[in-house]
N, C-alpha and C. Protein backbone atom coordinates (compact mmCIF):
# COMPACT_ATOMS: atom_id res chain seq x y z
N UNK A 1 -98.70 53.78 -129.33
CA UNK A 1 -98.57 55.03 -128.61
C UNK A 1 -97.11 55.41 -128.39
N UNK A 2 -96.42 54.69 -128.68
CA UNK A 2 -94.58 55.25 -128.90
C UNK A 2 -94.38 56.32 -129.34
N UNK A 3 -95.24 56.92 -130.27
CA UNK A 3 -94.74 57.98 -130.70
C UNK A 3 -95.30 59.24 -129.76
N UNK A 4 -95.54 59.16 -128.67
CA UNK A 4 -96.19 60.01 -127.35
C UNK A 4 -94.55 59.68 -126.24
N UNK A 5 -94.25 59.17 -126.41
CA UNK A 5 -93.25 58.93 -124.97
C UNK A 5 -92.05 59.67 -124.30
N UNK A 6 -91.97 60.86 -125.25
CA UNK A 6 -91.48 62.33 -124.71
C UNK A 6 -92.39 63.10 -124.29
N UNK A 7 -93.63 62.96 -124.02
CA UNK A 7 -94.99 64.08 -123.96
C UNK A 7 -94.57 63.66 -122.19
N UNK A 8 -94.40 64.40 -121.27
CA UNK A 8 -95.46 63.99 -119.93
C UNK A 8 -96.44 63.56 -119.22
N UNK A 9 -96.83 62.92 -118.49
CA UNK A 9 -98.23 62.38 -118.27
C UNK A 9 -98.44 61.76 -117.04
N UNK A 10 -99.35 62.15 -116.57
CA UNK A 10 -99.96 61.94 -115.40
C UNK A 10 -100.90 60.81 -115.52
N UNK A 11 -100.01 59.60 -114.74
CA UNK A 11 -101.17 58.27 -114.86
C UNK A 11 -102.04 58.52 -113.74
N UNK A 12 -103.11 57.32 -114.05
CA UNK A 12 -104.01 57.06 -113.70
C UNK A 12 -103.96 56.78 -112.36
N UNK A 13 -104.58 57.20 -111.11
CA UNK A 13 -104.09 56.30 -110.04
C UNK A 13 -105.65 56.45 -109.14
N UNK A 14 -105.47 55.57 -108.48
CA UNK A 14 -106.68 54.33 -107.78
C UNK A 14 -106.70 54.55 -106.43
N UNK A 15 -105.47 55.16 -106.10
CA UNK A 15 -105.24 54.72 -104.50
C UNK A 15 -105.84 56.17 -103.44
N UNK A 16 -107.17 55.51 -102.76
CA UNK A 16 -108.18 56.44 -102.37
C UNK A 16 -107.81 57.20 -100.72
N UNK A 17 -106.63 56.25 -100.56
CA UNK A 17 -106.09 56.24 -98.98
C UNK A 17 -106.05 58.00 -98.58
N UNK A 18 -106.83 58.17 -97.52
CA UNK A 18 -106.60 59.43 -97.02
C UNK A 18 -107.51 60.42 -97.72
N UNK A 19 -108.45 59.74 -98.56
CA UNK A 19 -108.99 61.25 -99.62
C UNK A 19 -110.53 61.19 -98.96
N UNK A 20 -111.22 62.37 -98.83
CA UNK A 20 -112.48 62.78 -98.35
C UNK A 20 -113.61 62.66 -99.27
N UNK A 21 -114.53 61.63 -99.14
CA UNK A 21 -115.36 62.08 -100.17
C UNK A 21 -116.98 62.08 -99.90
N UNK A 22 -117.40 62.99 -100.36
CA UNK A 22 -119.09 63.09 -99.78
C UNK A 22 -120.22 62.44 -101.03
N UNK A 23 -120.83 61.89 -100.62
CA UNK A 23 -122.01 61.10 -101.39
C UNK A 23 -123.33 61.80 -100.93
N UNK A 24 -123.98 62.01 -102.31
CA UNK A 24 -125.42 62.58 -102.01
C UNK A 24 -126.32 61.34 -103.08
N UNK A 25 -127.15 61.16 -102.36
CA UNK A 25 -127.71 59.85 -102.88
C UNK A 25 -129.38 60.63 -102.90
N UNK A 26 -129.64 59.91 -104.19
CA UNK A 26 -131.24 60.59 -103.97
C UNK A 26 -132.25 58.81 -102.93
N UNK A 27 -133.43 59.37 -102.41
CA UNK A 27 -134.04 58.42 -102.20
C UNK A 27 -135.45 57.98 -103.13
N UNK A 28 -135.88 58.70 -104.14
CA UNK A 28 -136.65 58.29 -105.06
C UNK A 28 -136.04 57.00 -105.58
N UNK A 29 -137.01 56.19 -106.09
CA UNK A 29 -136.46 55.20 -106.34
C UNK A 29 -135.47 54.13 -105.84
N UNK A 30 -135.86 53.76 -104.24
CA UNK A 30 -134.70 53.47 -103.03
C UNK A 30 -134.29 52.48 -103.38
N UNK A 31 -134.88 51.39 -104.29
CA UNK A 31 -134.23 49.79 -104.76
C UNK A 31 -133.12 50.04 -105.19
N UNK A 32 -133.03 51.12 -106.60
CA UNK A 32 -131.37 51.51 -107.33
C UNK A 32 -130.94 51.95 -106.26
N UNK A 33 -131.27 53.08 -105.89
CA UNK A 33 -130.43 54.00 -105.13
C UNK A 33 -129.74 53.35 -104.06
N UNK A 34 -130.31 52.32 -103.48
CA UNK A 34 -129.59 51.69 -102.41
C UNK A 34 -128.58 50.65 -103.01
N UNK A 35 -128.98 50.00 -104.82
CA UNK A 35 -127.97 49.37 -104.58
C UNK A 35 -126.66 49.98 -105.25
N UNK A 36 -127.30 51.22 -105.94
CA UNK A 36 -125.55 52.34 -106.24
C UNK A 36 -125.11 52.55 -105.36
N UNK A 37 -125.57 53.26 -103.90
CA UNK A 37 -124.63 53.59 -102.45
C UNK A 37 -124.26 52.01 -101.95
N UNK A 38 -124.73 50.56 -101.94
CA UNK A 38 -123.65 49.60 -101.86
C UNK A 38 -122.49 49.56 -102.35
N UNK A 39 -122.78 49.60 -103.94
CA UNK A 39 -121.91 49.16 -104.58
C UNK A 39 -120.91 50.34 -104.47
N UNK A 40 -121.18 51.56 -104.43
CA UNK A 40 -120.27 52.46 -104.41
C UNK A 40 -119.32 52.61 -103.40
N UNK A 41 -119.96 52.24 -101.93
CA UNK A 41 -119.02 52.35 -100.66
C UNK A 41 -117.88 50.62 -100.78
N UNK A 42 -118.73 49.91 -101.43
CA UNK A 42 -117.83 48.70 -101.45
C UNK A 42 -116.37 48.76 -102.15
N UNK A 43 -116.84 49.76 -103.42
CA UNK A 43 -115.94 50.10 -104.53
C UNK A 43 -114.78 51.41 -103.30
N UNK A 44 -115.21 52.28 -102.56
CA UNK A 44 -114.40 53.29 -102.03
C UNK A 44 -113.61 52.26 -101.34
N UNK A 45 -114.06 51.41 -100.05
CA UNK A 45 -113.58 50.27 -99.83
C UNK A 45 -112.62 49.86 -99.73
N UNK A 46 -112.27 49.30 -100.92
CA UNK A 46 -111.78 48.43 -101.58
C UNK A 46 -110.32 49.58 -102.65
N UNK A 47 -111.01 50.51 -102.67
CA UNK A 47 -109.52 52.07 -103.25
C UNK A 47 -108.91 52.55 -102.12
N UNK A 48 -109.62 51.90 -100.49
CA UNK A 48 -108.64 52.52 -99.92
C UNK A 48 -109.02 53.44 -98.86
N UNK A 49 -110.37 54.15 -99.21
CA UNK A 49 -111.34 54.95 -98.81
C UNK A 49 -111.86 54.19 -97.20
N UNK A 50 -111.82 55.15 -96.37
CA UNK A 50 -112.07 54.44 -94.87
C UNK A 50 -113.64 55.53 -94.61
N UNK A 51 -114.56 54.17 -94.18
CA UNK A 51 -115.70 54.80 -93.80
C UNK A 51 -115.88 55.76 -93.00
N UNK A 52 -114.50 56.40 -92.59
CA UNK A 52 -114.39 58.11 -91.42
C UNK A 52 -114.57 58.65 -91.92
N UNK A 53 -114.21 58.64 -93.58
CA UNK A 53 -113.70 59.80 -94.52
C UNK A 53 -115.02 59.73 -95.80
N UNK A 54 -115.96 59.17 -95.02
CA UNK A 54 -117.18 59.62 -96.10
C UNK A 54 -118.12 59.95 -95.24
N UNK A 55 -118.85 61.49 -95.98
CA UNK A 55 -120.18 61.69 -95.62
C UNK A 55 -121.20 61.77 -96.34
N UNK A 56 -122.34 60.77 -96.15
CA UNK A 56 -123.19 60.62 -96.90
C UNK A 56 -124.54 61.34 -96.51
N UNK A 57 -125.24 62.05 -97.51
CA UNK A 57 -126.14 62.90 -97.28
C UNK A 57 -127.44 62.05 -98.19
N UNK A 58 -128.50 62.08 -98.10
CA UNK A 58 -129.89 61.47 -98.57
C UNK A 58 -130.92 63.08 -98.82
N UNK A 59 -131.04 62.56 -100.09
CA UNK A 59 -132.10 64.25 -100.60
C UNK A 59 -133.44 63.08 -101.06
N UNK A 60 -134.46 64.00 -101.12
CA UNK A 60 -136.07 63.41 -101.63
C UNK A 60 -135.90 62.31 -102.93
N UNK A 61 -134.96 63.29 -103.94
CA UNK A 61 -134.98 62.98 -105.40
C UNK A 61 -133.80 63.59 -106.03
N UNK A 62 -133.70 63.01 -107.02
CA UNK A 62 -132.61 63.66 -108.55
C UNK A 62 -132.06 65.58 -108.41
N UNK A 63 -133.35 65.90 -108.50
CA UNK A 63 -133.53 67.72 -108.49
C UNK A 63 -132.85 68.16 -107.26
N UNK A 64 -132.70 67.97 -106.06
CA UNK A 64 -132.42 67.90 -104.95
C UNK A 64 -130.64 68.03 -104.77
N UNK A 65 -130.00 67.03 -105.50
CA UNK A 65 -128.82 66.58 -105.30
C UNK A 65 -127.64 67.77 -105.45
N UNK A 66 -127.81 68.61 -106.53
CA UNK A 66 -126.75 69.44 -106.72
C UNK A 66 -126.63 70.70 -105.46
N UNK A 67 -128.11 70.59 -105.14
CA UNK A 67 -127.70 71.66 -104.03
C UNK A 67 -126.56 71.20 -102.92
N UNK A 68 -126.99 70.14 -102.51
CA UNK A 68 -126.49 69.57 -101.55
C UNK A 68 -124.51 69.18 -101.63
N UNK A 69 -124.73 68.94 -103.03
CA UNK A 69 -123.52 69.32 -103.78
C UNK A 69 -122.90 70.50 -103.51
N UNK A 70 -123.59 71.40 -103.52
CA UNK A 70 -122.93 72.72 -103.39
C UNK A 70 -122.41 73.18 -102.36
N UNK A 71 -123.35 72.26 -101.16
CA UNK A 71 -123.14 72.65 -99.99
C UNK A 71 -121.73 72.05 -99.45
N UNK A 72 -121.97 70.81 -100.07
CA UNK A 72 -120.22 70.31 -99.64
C UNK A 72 -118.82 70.80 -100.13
N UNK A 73 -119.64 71.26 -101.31
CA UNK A 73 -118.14 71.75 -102.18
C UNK A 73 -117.93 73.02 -101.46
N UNK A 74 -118.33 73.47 -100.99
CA UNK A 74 -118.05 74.74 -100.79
C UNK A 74 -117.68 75.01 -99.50
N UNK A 75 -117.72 73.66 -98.65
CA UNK A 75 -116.74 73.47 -97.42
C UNK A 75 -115.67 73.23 -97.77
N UNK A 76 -115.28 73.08 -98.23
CA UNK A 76 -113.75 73.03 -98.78
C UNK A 76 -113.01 71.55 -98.04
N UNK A 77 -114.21 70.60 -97.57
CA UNK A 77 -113.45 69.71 -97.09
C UNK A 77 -113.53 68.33 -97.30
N UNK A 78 -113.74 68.26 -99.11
CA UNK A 78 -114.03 66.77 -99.45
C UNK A 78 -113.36 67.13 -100.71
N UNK A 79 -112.69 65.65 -101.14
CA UNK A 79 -111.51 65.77 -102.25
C UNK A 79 -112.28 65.37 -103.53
N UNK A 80 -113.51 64.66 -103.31
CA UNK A 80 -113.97 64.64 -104.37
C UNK A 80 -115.55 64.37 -104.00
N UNK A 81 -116.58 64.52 -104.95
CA UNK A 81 -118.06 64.39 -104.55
C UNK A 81 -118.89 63.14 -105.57
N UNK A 82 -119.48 62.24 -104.89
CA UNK A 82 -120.51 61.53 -106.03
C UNK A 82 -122.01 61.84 -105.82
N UNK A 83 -122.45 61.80 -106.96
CA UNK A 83 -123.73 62.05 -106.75
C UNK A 83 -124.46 60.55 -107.17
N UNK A 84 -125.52 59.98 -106.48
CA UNK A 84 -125.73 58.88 -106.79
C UNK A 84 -127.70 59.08 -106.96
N UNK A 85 -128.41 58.71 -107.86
CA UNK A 85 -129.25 58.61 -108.00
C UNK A 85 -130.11 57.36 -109.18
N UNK A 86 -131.73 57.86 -109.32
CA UNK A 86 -132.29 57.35 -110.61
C UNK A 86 -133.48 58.34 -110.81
N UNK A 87 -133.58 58.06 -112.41
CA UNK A 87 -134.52 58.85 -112.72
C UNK A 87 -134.76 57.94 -113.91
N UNK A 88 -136.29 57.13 -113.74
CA UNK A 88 -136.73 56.10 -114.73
C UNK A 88 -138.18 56.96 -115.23
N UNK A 89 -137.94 56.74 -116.73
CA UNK A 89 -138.67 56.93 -117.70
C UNK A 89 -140.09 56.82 -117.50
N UNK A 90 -141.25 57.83 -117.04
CA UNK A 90 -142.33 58.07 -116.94
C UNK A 90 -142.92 57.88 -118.42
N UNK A 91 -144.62 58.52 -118.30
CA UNK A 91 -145.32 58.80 -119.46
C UNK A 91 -145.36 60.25 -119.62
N UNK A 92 -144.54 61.06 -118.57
CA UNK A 92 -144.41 62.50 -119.03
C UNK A 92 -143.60 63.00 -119.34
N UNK A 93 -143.22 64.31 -119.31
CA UNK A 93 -142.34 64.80 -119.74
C UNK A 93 -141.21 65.17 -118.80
N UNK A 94 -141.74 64.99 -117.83
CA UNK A 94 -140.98 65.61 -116.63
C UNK A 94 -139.87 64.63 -116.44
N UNK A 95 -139.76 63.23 -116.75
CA UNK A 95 -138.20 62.24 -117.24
C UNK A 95 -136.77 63.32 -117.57
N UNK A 96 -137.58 63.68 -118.85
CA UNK A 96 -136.76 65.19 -119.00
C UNK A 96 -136.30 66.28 -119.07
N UNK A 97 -137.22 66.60 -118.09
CA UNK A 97 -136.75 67.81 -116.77
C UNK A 97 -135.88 66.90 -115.67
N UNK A 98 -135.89 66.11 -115.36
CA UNK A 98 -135.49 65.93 -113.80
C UNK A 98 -133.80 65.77 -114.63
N UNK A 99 -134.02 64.80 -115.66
CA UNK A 99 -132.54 64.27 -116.40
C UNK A 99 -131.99 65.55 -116.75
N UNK A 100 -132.63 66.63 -117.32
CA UNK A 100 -131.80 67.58 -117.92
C UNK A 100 -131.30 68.75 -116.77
N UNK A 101 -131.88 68.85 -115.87
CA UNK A 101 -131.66 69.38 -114.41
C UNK A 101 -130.84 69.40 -113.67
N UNK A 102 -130.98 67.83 -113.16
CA UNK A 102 -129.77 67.05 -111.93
C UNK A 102 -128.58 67.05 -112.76
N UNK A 103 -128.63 66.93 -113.92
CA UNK A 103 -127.20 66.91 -114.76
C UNK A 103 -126.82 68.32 -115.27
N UNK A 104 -127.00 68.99 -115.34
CA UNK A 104 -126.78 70.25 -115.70
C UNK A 104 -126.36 70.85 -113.99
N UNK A 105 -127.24 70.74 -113.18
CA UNK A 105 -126.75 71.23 -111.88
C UNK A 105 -125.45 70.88 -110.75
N UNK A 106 -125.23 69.06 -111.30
CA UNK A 106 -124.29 68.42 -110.93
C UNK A 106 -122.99 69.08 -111.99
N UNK A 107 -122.79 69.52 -112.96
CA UNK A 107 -121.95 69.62 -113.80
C UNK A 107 -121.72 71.04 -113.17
N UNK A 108 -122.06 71.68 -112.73
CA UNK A 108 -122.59 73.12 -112.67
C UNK A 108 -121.58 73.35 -111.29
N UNK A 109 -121.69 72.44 -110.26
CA UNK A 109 -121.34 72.52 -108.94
C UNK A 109 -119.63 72.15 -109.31
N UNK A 110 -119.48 71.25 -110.11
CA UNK A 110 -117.89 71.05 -110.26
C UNK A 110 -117.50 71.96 -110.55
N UNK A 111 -117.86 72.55 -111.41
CA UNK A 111 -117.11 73.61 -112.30
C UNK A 111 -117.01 75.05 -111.70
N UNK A 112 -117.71 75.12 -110.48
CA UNK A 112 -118.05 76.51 -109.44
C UNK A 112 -117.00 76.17 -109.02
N UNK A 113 -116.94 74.84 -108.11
CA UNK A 113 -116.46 74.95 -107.35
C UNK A 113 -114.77 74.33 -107.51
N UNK A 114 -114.27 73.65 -108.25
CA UNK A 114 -113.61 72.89 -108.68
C UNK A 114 -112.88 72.16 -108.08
N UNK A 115 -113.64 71.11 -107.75
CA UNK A 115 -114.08 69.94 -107.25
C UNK A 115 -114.56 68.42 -108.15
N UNK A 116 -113.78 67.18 -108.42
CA UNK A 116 -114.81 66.37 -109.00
C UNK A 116 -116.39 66.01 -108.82
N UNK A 117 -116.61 66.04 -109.54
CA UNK A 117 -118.12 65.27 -108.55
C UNK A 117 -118.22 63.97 -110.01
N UNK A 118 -118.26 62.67 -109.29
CA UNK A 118 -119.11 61.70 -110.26
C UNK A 118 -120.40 61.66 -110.39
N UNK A 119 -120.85 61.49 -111.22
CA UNK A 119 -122.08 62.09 -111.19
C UNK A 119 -122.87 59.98 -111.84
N UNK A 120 -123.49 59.31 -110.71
CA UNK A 120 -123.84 58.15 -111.15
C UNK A 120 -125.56 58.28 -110.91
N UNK A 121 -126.41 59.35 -111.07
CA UNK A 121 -127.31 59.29 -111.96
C UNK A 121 -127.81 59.35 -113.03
N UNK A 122 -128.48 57.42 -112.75
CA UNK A 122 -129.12 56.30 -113.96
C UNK A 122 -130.56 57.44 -114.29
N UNK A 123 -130.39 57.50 -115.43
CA UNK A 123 -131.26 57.77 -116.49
C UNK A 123 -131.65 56.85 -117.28
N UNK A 124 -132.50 55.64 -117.13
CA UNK A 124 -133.30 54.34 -117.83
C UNK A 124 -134.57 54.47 -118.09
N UNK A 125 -134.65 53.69 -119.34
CA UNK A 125 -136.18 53.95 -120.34
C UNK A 125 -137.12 52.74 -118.76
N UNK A 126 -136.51 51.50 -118.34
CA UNK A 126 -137.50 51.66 -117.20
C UNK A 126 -136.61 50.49 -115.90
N UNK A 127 -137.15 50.13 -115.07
CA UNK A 127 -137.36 49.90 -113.66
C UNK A 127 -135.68 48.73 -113.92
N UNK A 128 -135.81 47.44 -114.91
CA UNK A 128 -134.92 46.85 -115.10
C UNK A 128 -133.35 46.94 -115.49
N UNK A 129 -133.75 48.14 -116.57
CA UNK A 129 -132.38 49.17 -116.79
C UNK A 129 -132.10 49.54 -115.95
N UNK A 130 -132.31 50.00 -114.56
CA UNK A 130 -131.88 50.60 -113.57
C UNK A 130 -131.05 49.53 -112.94
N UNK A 131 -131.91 48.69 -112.57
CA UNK A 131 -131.38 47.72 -111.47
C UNK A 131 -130.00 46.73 -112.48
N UNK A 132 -130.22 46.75 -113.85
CA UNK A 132 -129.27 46.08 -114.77
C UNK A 132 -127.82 46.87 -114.60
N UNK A 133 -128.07 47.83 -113.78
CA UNK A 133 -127.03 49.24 -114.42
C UNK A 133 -126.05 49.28 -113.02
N UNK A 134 -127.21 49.26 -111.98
CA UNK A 134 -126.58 49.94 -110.49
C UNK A 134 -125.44 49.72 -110.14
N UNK A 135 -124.86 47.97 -110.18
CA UNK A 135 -123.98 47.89 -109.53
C UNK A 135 -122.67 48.32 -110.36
N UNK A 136 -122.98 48.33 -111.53
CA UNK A 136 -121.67 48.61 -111.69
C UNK A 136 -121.45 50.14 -112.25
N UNK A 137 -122.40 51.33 -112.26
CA UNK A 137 -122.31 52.82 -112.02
C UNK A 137 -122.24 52.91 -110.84
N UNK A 138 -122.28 51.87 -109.67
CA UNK A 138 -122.03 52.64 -108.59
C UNK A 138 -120.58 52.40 -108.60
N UNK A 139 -119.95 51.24 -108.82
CA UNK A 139 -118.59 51.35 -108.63
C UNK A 139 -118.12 52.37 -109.37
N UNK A 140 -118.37 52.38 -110.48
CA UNK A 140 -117.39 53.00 -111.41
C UNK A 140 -117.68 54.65 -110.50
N UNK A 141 -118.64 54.78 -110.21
CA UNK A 141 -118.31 56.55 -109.64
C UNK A 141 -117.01 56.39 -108.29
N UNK A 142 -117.28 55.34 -108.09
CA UNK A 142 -116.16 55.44 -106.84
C UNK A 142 -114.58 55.52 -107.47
N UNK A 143 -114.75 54.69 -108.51
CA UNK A 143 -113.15 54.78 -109.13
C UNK A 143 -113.13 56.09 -109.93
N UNK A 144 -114.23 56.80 -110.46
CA UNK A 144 -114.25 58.24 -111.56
C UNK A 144 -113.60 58.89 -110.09
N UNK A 145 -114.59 59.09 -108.91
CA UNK A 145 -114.18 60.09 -108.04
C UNK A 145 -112.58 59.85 -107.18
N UNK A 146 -112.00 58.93 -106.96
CA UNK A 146 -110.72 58.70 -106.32
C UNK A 146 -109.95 58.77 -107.30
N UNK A 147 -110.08 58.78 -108.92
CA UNK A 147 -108.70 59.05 -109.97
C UNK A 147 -109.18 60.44 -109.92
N UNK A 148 -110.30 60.83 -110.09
CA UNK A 148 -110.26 62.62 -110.63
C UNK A 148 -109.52 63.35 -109.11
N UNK A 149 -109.79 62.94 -107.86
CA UNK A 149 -109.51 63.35 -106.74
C UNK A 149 -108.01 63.39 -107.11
N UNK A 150 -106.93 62.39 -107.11
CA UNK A 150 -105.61 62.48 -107.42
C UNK A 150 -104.89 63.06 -108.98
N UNK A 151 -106.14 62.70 -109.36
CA UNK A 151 -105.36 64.34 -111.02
C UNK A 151 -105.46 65.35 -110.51
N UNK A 152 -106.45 65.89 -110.18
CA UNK A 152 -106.61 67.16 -109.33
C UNK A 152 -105.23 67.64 -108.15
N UNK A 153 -105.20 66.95 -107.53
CA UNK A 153 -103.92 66.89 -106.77
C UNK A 153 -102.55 66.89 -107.19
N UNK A 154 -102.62 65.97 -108.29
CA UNK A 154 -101.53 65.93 -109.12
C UNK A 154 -101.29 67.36 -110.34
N UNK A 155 -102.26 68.12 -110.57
CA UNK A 155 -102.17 68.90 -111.30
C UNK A 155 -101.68 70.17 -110.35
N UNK A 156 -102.37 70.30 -109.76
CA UNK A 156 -102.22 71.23 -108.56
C UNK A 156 -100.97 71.69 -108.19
N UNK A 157 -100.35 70.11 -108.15
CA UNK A 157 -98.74 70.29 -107.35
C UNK A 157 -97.77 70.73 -108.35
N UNK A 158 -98.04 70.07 -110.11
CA UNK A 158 -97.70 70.04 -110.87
C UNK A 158 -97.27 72.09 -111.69
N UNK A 159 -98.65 72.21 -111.02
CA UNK A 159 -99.35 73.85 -111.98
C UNK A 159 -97.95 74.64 -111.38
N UNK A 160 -97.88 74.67 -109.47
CA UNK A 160 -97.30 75.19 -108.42
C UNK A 160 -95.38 75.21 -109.06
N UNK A 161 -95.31 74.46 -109.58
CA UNK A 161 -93.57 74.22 -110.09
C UNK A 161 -93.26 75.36 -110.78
């Protein structure tokens, strides 16, 4: 990558100290879901993130989440949003409605509002994929949402020059 080292660039950064972030967790499926909101608050934690500075909201299910999304983003007072859920593979069709939905609506709310949102709803063919998956999509939304929170910031200050 030497041949990049006149370009500018905005690293990566981790450090969650001081940043607001709201979690909407679905409760369908409460085994994952509870152990993505562990693993996820352990992961904020641990970036820095102080349990003052999170508000966590609980919806029915998957379909549910982006509203609630919307509702935060649009307070203008969280630096970044995760959405934490599951949606495991039925015999109908409705797997892909709920998957093509909550993700389209979660994608939908960033981009309104512009705002990160991680978006760590598990979409698994079944019950084991989920629980194989949780702990570590829940962290990783905590580290997606505290680096996108400080690019955002960093771009911001950057755009303003």
């Amino acid at each position: 990558m030497s041949h990049f080292e006149t370009i500018p660039e905005i690293a990566s950064n981790l450090d969650g100290t001081g940043l607001r972030i709201g979690i909407v967790t679905a409760r369908f499926n409460s085994d994952v879901c509870g152990g993505l909101l562990t693993a996820c608050r352990d992961e904020l934690n641990k970036l820095g993130v102080a349990d003052g500075n999170i508000l966590l909201s609980s919806v029915p299910g998957a379909l549910e989440i982006p509203l609630v999304l919307q509702t935060l983003a649009k307070s203008g007072k969280f630096d970044a949003l995760i959405a934490l859920g599951a949606i495991i593979r039925g015999e109908t069709y409705h797997f892909e409605l709920v998957s093509n939905e909550s993700g389209s609506g979660v994608t939908q709310v960033g981009l309104d509002f512009g705002i990160p949102i991680a978006n760590a709803i598990l979409t698994t063919e079944n019950d084991d994929q989920a629980l194989v998956r949780m702990q570590e999509k829940g962290s990783d939304a905590a580290k997606v949402a505290v680096e996108m929170a400080r690019l955002q910031q960093s771009l911001r200050a950057l755009l303003k020059q």
